[in-house]
C-alpha atoms as a PDB file:
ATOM      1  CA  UNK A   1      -0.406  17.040  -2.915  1.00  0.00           C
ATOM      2  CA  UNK A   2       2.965  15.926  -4.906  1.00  0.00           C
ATOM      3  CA  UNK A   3       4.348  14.085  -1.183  1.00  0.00           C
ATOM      4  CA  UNK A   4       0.586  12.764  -0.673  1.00  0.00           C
ATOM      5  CA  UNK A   5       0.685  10.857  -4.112  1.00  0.00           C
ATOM      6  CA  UNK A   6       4.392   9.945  -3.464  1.00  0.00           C
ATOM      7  CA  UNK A   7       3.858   8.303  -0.369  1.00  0.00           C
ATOM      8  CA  UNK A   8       0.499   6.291  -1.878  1.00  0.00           C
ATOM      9  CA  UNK A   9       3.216   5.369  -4.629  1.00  0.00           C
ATOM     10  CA  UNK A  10       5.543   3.927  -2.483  1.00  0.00           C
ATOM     11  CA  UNK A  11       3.137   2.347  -0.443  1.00  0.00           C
ATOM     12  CA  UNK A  12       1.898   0.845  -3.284  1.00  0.00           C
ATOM     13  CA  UNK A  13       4.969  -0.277  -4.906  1.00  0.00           C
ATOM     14  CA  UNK A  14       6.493  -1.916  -1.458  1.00  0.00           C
ATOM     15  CA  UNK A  15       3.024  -3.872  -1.203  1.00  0.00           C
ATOM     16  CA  UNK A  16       3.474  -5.205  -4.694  1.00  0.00           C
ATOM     17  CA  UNK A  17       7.248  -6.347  -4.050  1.00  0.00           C
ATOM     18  CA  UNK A  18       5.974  -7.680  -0.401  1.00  0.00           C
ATOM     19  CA  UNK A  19       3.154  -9.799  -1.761  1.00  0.00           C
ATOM     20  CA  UNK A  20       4.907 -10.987  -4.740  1.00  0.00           C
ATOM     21  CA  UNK A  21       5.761 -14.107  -3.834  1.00  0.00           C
ATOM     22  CA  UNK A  22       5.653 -17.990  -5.002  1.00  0.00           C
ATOM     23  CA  UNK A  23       3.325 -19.028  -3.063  1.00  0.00           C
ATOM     24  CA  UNK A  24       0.699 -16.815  -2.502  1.00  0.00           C
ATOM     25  CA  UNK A  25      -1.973 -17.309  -5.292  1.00  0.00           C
ATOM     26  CA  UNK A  26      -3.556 -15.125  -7.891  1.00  0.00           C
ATOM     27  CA  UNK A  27      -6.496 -14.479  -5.158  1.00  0.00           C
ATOM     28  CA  UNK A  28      -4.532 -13.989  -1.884  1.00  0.00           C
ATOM     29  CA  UNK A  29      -2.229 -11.540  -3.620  1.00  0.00           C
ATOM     30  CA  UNK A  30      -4.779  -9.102  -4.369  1.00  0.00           C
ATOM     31  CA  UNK A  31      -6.382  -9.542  -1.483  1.00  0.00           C
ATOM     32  CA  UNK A  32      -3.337  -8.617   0.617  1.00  0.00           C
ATOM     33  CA  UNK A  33      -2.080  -6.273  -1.307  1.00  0.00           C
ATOM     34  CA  UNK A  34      -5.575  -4.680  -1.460  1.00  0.00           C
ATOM     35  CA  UNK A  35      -5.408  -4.926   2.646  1.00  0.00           C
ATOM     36  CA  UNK A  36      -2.032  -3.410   2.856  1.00  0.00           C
ATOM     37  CA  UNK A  37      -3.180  -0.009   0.256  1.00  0.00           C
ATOM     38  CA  UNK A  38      -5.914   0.724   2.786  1.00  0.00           C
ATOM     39  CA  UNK A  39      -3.832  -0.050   5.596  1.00  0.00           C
ATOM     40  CA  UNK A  40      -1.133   2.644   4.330  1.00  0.00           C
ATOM     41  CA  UNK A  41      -3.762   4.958   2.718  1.00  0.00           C
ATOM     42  CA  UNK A  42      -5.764   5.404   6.986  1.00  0.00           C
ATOM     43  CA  UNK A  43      -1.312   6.367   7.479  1.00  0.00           C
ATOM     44  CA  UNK A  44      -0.809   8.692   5.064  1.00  0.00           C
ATOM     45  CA  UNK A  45      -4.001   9.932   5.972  1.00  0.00           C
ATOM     46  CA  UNK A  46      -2.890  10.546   9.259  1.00  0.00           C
ATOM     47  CA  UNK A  47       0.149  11.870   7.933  1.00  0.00           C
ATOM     48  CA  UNK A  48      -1.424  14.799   6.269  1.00  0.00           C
ATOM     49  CA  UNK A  49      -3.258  15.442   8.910  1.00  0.00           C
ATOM     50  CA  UNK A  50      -1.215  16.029  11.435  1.00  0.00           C
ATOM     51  CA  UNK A  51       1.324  17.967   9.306  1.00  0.00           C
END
């Protein structure tokens, strides 16, 4: 449970350094960095599974 909400951490904190940039808006921001939690949640997912 403790590495399941670690890697959802991380995956969240690296998409929030990734998508914060100049010159993506307000809008797009979210939106990608909304994209990139799911995208990381369907891996760790698959992480835990497999273990």
């Amino acid at each position: 449970m403790i590495k399941k909400l670690g890697y959802v951490a991380t995956g969240f904190l690296l998409c929030l350094l990734i998508t914060k940039q100049p010159f993506f808006n307000e809008k797009e921001i979210i939106e990608i960095t909304l994209l990139k939690i799911q995208k990381n949640h369907r891996l760790v997912m698959l992480l835990i599974l497999s273990a």
